[in-house]
C-alpha atoms as a PDB file:
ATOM      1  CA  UNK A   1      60.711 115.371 116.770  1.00  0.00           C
ATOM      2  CA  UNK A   2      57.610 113.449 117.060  1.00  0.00           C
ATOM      3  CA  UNK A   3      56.875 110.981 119.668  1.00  0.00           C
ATOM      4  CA  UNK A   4      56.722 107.507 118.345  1.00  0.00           C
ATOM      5  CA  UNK A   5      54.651 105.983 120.848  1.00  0.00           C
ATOM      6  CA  UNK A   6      51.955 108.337 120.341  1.00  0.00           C
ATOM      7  CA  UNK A   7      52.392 108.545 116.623  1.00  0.00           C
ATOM      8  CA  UNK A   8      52.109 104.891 116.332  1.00  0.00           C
ATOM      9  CA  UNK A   9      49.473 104.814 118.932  1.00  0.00           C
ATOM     10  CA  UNK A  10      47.420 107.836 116.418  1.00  0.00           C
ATOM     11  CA  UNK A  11      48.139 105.876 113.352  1.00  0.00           C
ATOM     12  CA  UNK A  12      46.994 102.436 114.234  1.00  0.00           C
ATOM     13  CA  UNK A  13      43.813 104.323 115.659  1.00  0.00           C
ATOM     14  CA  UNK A  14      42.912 106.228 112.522  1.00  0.00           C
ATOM     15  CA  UNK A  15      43.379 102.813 110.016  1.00  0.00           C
ATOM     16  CA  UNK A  16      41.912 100.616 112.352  1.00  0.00           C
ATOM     17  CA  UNK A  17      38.632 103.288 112.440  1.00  0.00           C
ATOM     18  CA  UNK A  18      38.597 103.354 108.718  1.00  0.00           C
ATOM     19  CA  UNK A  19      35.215 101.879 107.831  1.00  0.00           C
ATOM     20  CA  UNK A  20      35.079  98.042 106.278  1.00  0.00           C
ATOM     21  CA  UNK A  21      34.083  99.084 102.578  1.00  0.00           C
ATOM     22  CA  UNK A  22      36.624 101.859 102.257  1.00  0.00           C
ATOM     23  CA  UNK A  23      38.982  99.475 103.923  1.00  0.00           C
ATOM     24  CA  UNK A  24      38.171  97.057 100.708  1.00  0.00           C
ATOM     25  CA  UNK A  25      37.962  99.701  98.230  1.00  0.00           C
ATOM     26  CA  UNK A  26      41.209 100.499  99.528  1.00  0.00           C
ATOM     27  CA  UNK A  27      42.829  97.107  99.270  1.00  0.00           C
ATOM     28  CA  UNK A  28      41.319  97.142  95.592  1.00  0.00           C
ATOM     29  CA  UNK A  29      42.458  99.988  94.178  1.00  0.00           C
ATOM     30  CA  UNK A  30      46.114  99.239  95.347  1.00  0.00           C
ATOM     31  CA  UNK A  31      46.000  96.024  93.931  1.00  0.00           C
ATOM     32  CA  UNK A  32      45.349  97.778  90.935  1.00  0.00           C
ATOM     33  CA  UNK A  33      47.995 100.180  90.716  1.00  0.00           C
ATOM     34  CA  UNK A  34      50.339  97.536  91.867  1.00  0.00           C
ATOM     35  CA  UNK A  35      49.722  95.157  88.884  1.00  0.00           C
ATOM     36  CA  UNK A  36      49.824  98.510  86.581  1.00  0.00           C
ATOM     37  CA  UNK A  37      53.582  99.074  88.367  1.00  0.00           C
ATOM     38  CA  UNK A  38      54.599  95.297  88.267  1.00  0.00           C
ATOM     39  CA  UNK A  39      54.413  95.310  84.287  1.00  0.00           C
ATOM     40  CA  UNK A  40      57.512  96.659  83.520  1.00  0.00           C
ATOM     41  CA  UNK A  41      59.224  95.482  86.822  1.00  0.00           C
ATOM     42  CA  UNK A  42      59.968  91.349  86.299  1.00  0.00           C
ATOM     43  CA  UNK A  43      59.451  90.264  89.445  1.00  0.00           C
ATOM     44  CA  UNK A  44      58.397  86.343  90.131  1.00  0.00           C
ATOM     45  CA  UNK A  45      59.335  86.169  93.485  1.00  0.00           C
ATOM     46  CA  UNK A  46      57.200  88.244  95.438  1.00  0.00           C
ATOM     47  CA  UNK A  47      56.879  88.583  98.937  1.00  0.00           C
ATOM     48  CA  UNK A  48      53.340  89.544 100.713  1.00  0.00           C
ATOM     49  CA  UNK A  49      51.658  89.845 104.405  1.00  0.00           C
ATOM     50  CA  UNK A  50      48.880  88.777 105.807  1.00  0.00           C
ATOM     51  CA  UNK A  51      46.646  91.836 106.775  1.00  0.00           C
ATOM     52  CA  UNK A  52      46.204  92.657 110.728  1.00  0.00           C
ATOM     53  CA  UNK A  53      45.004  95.523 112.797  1.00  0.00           C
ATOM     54  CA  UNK A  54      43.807  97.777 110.451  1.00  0.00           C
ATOM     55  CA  UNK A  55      46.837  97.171 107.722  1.00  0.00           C
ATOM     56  CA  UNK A  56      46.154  97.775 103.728  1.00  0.00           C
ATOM     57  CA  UNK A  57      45.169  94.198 103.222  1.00  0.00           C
ATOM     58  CA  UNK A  58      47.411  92.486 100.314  1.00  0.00           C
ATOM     59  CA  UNK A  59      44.829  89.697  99.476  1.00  0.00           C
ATOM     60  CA  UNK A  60      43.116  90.836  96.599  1.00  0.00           C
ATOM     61  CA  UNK A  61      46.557  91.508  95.248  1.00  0.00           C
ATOM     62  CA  UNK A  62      47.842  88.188  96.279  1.00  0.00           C
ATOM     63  CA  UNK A  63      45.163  86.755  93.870  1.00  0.00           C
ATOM     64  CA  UNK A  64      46.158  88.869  90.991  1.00  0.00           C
ATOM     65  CA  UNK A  65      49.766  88.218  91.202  1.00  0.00           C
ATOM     66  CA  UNK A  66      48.653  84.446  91.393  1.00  0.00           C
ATOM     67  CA  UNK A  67      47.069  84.435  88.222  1.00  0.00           C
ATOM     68  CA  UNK A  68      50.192  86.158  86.508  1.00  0.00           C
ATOM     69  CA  UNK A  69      51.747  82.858  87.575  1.00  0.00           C
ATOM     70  CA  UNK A  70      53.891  85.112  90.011  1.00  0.00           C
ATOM     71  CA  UNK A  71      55.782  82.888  93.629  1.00  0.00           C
ATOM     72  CA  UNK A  72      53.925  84.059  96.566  1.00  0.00           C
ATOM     73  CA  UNK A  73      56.126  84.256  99.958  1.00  0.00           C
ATOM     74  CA  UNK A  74      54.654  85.318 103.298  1.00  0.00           C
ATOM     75  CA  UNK A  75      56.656  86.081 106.559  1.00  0.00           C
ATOM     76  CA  UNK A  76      57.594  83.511 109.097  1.00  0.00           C
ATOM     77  CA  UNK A  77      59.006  84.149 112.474  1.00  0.00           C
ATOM     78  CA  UNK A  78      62.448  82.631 113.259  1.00  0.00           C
ATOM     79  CA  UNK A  79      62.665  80.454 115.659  1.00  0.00           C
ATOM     80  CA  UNK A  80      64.668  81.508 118.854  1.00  0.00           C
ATOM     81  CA  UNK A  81      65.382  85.185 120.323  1.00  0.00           C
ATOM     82  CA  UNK A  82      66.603  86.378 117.040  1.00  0.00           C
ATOM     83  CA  UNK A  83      63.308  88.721 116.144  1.00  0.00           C
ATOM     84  CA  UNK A  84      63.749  88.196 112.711  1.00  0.00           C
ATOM     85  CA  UNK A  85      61.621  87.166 109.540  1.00  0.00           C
ATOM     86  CA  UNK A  86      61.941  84.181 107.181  1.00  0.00           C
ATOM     87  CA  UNK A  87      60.051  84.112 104.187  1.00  0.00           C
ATOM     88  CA  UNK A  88      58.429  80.588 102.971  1.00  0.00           C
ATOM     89  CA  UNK A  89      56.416  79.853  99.716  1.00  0.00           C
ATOM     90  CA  UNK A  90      52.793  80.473  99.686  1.00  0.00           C
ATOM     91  CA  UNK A  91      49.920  78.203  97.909  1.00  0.00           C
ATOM     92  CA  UNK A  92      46.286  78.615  97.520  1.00  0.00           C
ATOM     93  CA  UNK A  93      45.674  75.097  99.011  1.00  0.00           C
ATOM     94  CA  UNK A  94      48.261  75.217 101.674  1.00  0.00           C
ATOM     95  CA  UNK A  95      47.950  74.820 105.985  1.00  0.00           C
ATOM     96  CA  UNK A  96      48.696  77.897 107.737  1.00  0.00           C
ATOM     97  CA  UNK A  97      49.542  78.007 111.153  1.00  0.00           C
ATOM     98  CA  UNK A  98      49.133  80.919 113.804  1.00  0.00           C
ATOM     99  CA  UNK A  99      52.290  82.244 115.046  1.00  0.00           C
ATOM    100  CA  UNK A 100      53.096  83.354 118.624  1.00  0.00           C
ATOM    101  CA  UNK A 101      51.143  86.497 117.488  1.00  0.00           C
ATOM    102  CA  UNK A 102      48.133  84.730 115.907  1.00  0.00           C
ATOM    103  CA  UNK A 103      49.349  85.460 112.281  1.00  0.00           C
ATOM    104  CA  UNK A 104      49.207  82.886 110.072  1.00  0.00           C
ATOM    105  CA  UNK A 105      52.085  81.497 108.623  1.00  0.00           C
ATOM    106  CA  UNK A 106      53.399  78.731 105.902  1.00  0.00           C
ATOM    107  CA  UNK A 107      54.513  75.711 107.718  1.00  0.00           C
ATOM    108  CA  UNK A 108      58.718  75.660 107.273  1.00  0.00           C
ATOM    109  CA  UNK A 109      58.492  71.819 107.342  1.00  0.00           C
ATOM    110  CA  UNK A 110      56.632  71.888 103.650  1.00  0.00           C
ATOM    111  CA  UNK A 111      57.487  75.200 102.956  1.00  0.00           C
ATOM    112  CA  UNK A 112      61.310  75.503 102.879  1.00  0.00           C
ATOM    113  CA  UNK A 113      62.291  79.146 103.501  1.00  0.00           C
ATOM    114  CA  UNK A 114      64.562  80.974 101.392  1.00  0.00           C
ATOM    115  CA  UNK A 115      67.199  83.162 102.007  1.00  0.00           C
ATOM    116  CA  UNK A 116      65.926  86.840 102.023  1.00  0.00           C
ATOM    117  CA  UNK A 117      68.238  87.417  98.745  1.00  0.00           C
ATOM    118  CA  UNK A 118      66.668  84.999  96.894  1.00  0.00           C
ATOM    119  CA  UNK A 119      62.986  87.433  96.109  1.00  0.00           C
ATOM    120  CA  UNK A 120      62.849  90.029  94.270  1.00  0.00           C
ATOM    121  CA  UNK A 121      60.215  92.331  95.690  1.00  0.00           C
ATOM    122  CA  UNK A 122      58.975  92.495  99.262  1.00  0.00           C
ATOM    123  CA  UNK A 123      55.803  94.217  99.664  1.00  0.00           C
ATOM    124  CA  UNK A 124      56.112  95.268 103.471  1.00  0.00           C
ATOM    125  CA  UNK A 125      53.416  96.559 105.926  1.00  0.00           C
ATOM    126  CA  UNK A 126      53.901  99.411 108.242  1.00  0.00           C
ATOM    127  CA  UNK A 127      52.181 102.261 111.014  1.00  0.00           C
ATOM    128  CA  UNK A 128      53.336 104.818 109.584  1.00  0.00           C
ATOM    129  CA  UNK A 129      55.685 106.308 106.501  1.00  0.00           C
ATOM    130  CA  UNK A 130      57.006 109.743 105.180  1.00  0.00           C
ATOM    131  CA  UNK A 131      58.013 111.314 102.423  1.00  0.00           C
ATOM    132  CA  UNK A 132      61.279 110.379 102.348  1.00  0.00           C
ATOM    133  CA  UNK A 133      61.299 106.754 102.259  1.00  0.00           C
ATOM    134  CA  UNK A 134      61.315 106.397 105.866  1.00  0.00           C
ATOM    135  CA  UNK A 135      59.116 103.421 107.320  1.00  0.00           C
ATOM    136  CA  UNK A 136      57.735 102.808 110.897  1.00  0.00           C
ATOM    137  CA  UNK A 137      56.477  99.428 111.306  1.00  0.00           C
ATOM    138  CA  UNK A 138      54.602  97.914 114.605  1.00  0.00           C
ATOM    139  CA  UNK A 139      58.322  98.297 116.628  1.00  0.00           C
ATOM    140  CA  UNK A 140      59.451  95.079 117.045  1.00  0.00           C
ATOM    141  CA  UNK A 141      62.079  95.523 114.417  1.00  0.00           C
ATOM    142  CA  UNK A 142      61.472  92.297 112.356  1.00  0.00           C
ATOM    143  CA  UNK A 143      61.709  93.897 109.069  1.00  0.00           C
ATOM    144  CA  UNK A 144      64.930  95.568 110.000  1.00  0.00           C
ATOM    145  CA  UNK A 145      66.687  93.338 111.509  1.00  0.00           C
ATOM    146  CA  UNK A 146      65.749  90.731 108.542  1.00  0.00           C
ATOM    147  CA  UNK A 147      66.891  93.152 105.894  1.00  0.00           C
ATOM    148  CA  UNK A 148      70.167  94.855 108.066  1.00  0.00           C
ATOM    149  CA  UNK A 149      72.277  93.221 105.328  1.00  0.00           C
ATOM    150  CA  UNK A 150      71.317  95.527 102.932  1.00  0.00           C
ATOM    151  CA  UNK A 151      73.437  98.556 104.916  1.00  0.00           C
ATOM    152  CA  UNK A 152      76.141  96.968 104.043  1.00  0.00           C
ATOM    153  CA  UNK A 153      75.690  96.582 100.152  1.00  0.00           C
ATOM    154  CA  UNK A 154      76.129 100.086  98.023  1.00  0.00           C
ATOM    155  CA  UNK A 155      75.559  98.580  94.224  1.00  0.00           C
ATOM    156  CA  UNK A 156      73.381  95.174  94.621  1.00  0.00           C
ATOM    157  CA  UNK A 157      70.035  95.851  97.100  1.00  0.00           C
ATOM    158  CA  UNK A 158      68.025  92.705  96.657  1.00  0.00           C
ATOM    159  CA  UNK A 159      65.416  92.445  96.897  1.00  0.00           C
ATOM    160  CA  UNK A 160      63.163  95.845  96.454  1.00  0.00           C
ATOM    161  CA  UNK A 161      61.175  96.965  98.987  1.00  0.00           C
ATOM    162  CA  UNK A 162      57.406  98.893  98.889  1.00  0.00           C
ATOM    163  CA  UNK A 163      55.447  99.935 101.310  1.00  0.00           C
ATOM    164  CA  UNK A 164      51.842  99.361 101.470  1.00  0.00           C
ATOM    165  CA  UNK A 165      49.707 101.549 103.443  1.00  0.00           C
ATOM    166  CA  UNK A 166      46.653 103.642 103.079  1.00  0.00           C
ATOM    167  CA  UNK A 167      46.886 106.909 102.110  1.00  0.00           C
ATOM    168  CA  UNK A 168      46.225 108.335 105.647  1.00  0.00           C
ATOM    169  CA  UNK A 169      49.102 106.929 107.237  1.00  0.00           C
ATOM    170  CA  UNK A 170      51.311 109.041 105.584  1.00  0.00           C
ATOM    171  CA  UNK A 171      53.135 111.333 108.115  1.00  0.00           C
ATOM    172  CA  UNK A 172      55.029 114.594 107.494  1.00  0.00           C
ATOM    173  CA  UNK A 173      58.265 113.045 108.724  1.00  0.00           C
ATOM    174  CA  UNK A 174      59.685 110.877 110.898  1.00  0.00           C
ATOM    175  CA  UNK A 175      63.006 110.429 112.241  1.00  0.00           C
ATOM    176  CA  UNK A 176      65.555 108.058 110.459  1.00  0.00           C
ATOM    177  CA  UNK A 177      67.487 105.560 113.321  1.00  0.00           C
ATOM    178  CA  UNK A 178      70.743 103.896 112.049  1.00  0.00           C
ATOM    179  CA  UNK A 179      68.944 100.729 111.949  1.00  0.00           C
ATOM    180  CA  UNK A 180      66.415 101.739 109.436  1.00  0.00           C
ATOM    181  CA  UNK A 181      66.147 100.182 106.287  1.00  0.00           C
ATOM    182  CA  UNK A 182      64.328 102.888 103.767  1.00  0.00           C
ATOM    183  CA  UNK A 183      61.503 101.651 101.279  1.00  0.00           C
ATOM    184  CA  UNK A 184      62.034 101.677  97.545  1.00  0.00           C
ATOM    185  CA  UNK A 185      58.474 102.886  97.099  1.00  0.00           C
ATOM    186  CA  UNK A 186      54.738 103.019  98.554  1.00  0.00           C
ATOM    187  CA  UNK A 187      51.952 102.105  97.237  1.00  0.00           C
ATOM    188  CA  UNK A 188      48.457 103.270  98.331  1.00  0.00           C
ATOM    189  CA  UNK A 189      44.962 103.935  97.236  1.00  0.00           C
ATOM    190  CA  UNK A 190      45.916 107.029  95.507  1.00  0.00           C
ATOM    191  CA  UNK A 191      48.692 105.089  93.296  1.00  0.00           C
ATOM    192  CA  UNK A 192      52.360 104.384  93.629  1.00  0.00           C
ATOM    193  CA  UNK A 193      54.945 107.324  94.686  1.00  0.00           C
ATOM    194  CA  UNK A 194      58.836 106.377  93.789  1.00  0.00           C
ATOM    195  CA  UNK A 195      60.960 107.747  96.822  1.00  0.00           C
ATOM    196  CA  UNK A 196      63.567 110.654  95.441  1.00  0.00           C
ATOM    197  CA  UNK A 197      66.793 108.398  96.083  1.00  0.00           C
ATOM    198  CA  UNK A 198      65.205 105.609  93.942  1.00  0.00           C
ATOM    199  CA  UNK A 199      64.412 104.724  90.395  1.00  0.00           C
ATOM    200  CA  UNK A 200      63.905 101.559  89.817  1.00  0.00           C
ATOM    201  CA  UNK A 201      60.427 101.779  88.543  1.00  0.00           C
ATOM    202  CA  UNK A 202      60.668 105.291  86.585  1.00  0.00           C
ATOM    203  CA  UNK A 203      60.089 103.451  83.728  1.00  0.00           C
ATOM    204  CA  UNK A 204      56.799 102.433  84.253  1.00  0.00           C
ATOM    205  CA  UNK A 205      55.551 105.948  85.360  1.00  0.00           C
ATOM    206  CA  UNK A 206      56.517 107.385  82.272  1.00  0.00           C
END
């Protein structure tokens, strides 16, 4: 069983040391392979990030998915003790704030968010992933506690979920809590990779 604070400690370290152009050759070619997935997939309401220490940064793919006319959503934190995400509508020519953290964020009182149910694909940062599907984010347990609903559903799982990540973050496992919520798919440098308990997208590989 690995240690998670370590792992997460190694993980942030080695994408963090990644040097600036591979970091943006990196953010390219996922874009690409993205846009190549998203053909066959329908979604309009996407959901994004805003890049931080060391993450795959989404931008480049934030402007593609504009120009396919696609709704842009990025993260806000609830108010309160909850730990949990909203997700609010993202424009080119809109304010963003810093949040507690010093992300920026839409502003909820011209932004309305929506409820999580209502996109259809949320593109979702992380540390560290395996495999399997399984996901290890900063540790705060946003993601998870935004998307716990899910557990509960067996036949409707809305929205989707991909990781995005550069290649090296991939681990050889890690350990699944009852709390996790596992990705759909990833999608790094090196292309997308559909998890074994999921096809949702087999149709565009083939």
């Amino acid at each position: 069983m690995p240690n998670l604070t370590e792992l997460r400690r190694q993980k942030r370290t080695e994408r963090e040391a990644l040097p600036k152009q591979t970091r943006l050759q990196n953010s390219l070619d996922a874009s690409r392979h993205f846009i190549c997935t998203l053909a066959t997939l329908r979604s309009k309401k996407i959901a994004l990030y805003l890049a931080a220490d060391g993450e795959l940064d989404p931008l480049p793919l934030i402007v593609r998915l504009l120009r396919l006319n696609k709704k842009i959503y990025l993260p806000v934190l609830r108010p309160g003790k909850k730990k949990a995400l909203w997700f609010a509508e993202y424009r080119p020519d809109d304010y963003l704030r810093p949040n507690r953290f010093g992300i920026l964020e839409p502003d909820t009182n011209r932004r309305k968010p929506i409820p999580t149910w209502g996109l259809d694909l949320i593109v979702m940062p992380l540390v560290a992933f395996s495999a399997d599907g399984t996901r290890m984010g900063m540790g705060g347990g946003y993601y998870d506690r935004t998307l716990s609903y899910q557990r509960c559903r067996e036949n409707w799982k809305r929205p989707k979920l991909i990781g995005y990540a550069h290649a090296c973050q991939q681990v050889k496992n890690l350990p699944i809590r009852n709390w996790d919520i596992p990705l759909h798919g990833i999608i790094t440098e090196h292309g997308y990779h559909s998890f074994a308990f999921n096809h949702f997208l087999k149709e565009t590989m083939d």
